[in-house]
Protein backbone atom coordinates (compact mmCIF):
# COMPACT_ATOMS: atom_id res chain seq x y z
CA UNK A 1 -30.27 37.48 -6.62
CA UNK A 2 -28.31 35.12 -4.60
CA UNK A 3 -29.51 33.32 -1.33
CA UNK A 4 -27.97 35.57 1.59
CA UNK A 5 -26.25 33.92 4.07
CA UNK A 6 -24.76 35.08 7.07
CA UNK A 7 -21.29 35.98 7.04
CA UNK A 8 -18.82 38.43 8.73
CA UNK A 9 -16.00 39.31 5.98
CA UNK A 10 -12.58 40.08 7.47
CA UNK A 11 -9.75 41.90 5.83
CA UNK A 12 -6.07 42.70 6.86
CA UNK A 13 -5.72 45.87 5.94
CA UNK A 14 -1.89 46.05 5.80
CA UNK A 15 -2.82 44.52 1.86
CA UNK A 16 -3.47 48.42 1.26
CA UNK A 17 0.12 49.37 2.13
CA UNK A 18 0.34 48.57 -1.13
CA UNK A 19 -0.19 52.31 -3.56
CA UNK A 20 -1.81 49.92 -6.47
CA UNK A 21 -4.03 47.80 -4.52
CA UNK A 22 -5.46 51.05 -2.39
CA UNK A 23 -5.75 52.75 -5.43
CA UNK A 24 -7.89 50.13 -6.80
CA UNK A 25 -10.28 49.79 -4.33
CA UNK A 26 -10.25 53.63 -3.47
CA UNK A 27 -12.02 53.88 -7.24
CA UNK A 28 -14.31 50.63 -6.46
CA UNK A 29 -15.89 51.43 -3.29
CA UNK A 30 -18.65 54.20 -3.37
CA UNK A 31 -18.33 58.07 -2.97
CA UNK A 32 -19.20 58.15 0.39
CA UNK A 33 -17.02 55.56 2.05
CA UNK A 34 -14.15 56.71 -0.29
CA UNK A 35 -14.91 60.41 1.29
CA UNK A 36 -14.71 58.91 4.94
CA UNK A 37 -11.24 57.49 4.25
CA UNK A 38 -10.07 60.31 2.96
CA UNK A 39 -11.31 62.22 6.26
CA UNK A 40 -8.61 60.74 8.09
CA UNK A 41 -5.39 62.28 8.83
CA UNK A 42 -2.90 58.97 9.08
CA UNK A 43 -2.61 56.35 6.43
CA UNK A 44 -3.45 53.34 8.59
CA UNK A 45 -6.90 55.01 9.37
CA UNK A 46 -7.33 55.58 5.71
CA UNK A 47 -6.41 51.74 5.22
CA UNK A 48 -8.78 50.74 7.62
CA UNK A 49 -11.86 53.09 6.80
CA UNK A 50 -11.07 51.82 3.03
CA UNK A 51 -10.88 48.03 3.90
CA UNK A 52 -14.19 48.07 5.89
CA UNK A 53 -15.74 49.77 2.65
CA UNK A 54 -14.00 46.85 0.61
CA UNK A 55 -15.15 44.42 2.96
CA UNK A 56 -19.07 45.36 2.02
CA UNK A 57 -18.32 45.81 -1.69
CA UNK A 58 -16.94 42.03 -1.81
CA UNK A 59 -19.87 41.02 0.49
CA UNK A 60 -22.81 42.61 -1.68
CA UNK A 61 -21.37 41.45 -4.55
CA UNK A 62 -21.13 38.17 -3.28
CA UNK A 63 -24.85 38.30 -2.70
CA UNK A 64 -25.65 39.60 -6.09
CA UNK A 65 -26.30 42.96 -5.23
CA UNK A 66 -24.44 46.34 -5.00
CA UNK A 67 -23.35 49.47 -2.63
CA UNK A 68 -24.86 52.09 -5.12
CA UNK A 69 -28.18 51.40 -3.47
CA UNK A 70 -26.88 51.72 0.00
CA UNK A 71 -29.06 54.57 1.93
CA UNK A 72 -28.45 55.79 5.65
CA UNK A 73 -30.99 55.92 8.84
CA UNK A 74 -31.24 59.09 10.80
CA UNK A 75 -28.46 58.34 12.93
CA UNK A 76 -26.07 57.51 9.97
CA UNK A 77 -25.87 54.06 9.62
CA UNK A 78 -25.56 52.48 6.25
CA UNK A 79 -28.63 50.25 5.12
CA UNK A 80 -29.98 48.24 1.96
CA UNK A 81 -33.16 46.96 1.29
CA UNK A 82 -33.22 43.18 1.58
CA UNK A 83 -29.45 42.89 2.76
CA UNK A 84 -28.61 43.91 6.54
CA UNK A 85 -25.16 44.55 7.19
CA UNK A 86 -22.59 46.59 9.81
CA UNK A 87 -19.17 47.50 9.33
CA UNK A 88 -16.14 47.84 12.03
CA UNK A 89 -12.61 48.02 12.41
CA UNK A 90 -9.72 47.84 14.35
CA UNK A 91 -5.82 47.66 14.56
CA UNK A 92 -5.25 46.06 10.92
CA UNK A 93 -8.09 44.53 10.51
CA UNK A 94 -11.79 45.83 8.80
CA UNK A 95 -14.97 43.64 9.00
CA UNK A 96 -18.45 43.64 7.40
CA UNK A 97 -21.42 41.14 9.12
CA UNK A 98 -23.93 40.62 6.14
CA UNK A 99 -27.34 39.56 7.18
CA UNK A 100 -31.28 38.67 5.97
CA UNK A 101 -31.71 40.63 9.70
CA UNK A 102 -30.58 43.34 11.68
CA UNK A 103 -26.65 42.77 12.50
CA UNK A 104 -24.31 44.40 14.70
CA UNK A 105 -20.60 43.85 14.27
CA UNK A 106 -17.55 44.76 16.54
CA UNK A 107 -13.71 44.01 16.17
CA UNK A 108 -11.23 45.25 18.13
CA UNK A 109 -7.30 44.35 18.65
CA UNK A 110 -6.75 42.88 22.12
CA UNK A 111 -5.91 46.30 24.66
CA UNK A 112 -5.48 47.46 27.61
CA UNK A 113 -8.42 49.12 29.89
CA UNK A 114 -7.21 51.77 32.07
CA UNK A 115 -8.64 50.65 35.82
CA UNK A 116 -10.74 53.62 35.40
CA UNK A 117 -12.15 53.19 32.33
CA UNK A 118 -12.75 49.40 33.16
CA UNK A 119 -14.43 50.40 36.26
CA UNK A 120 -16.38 53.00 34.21
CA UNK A 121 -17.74 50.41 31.34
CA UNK A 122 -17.81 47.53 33.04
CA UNK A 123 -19.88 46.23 36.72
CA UNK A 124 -17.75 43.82 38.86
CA UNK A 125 -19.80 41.25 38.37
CA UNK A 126 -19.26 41.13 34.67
CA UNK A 127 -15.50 41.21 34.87
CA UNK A 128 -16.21 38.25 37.39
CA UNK A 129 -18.13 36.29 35.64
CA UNK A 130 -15.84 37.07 32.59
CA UNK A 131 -13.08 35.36 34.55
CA UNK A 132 -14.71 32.58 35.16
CA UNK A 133 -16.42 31.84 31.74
CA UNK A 134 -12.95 32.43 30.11
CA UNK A 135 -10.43 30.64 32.44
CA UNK A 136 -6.98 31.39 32.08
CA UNK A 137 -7.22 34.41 29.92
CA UNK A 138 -5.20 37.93 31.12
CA UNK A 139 -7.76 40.79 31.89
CA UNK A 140 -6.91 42.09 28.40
CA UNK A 141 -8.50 39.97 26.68
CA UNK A 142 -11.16 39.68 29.02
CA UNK A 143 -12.37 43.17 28.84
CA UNK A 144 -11.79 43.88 25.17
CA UNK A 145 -14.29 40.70 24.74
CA UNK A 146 -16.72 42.35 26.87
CA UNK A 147 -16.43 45.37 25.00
CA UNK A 148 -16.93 43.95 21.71
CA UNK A 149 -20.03 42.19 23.17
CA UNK A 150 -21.46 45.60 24.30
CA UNK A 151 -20.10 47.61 21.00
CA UNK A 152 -21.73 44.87 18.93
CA UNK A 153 -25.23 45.61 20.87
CA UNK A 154 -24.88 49.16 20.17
CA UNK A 155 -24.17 48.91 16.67
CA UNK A 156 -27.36 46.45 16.28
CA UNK A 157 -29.62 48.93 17.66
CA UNK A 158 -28.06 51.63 15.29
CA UNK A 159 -28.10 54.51 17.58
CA UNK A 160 -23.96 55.41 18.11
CA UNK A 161 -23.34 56.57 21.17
CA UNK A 162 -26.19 57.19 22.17
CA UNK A 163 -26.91 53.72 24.03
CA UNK A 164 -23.90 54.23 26.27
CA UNK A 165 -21.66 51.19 27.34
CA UNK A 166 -22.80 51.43 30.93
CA UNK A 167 -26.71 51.04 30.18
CA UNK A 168 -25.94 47.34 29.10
CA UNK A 169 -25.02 44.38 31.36
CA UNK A 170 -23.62 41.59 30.08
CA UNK A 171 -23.83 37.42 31.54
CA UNK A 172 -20.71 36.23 29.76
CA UNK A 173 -21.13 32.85 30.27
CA UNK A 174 -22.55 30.44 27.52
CA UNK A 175 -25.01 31.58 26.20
CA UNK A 176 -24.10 35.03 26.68
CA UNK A 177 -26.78 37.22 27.43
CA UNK A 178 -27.26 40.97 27.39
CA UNK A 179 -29.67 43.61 29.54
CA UNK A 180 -30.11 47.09 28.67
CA UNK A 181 -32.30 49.53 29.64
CA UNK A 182 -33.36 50.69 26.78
CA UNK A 183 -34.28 47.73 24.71
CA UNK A 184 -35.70 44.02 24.93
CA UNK A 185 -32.43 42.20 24.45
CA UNK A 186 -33.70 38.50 25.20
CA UNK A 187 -33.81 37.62 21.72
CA UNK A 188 -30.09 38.53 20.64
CA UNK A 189 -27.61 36.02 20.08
CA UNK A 190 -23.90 36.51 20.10
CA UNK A 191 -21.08 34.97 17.92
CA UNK A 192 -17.44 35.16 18.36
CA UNK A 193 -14.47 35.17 16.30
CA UNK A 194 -10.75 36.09 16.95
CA UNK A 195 -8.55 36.59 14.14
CA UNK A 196 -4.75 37.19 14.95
CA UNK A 197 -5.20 39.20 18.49
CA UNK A 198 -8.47 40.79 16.93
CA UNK A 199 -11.77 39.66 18.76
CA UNK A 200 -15.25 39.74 16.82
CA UNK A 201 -18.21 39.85 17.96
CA UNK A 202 -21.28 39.50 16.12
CA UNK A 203 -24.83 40.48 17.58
CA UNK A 204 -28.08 39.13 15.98
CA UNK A 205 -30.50 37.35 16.09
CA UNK A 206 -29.69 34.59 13.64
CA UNK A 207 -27.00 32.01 15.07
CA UNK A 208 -25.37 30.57 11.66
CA UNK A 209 -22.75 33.37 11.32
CA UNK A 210 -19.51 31.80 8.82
CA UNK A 211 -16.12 33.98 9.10
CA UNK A 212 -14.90 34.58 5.46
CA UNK A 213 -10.98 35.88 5.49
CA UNK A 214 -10.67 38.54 2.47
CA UNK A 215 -7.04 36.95 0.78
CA UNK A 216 -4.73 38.98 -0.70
CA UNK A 217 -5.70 37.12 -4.19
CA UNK A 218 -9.33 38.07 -3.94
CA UNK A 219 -8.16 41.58 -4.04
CA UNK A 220 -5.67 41.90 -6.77
């Protein structure tokens, strides 16, 4: 077995447009990831849900090991023995944060938050201090950072929806730092990517997280 390193594979999913290449990996990812795309009505979620599951296959086998041993936890996230890892995705692009410890991964294309919805996720003082740790960025990408800070924490912990937005506070500036109410957060530590309007953010508590593009070569 190789030595794991930590590394958050991303993959432009727009590759799958393509009938041969989707094809492909449609027959090399497992059952139940090839079950979840095919859940989805439109073809860009299929590309998506697909890519994130081809983003994991490329990872595990880069560490030597392989998705038929994946299991899932009670709340239905996808685990391996030895090898930690999360999967997300977002307007074209699917990621998968590989770990020797617990991960939690978030991408999401740069939006829009409704005033009530930002007003609903987010305190005041967060969007403030946002502001001011990221000067001369629009609100945009302000608050989709902030959410991919808090989706990444809720991933980590592996309960869904279940540890809502709201219950965690976020101090933006560097180091960010996290509170929530329902777990000891002090430890975490939070990397971040963008990749072509898409911000990453990876929650852990390793530090030494390397962003590995999926080409169109490595694919074929």
């Amino acid at each position: 077995m190789q030595l794991m390193k930590n590394r958050v594979y991303v993959i432009d999913t727009d590759h799958f447009i393509q009938a041969r290449l989707y094809e492909k990996w449609h027959s090399a990812v497992p059952q139940w990831r090839r079950e979840k795309a095919d859940r989805f009505r439109f073809d860009k979620d299929k590309r998506l849900s697909l890519g994130a599951g081809a983003a994991l296959e490329i990872a595990l086998r880069d560490s030597g090991r392989s998705t038929a041993d994946v299991i899932f936890s009670e709340h239905g996230k996808p685990e391996l023995n030895g090898i930690c890892f999360n999967l997300s995705h977002s307007g074209h692009y699917a990621v998968c944060a590989v770990s020797d410890d617990t991960v939690g991964v978030d991408v999401e294309v740069i939006q829009e938050f409704s005033p009530k919805l930002a007003k609903r996720v987010f305190t005041q003082q967060e969007i403030s201090q946002a502001q001011q740790a990221y000067p001369g960025c629009d609100s945009s990408r302000i608050l989709t950072r902030l959410w991919t800070i808090k989706e990444s924490i809720m991933k980590y912990y592996g309960q869904g929806i279940s540890l809502s937005p709201e219950s965690i506070v976020i101090s933006p500036a560097s180091p960010i730092t996290a509170v929530c109410d329902a777990h000891d957060t002090s430890e975490l530590h939070f990397t971040l990517f963008e990749v072509n309007s898409h911000l990453i953010t990876v929650c852990s508590q390793k530090t030494d997280f390397e962003l590995c593009e999926i080409s169109a070569d490595k694919l074929i």
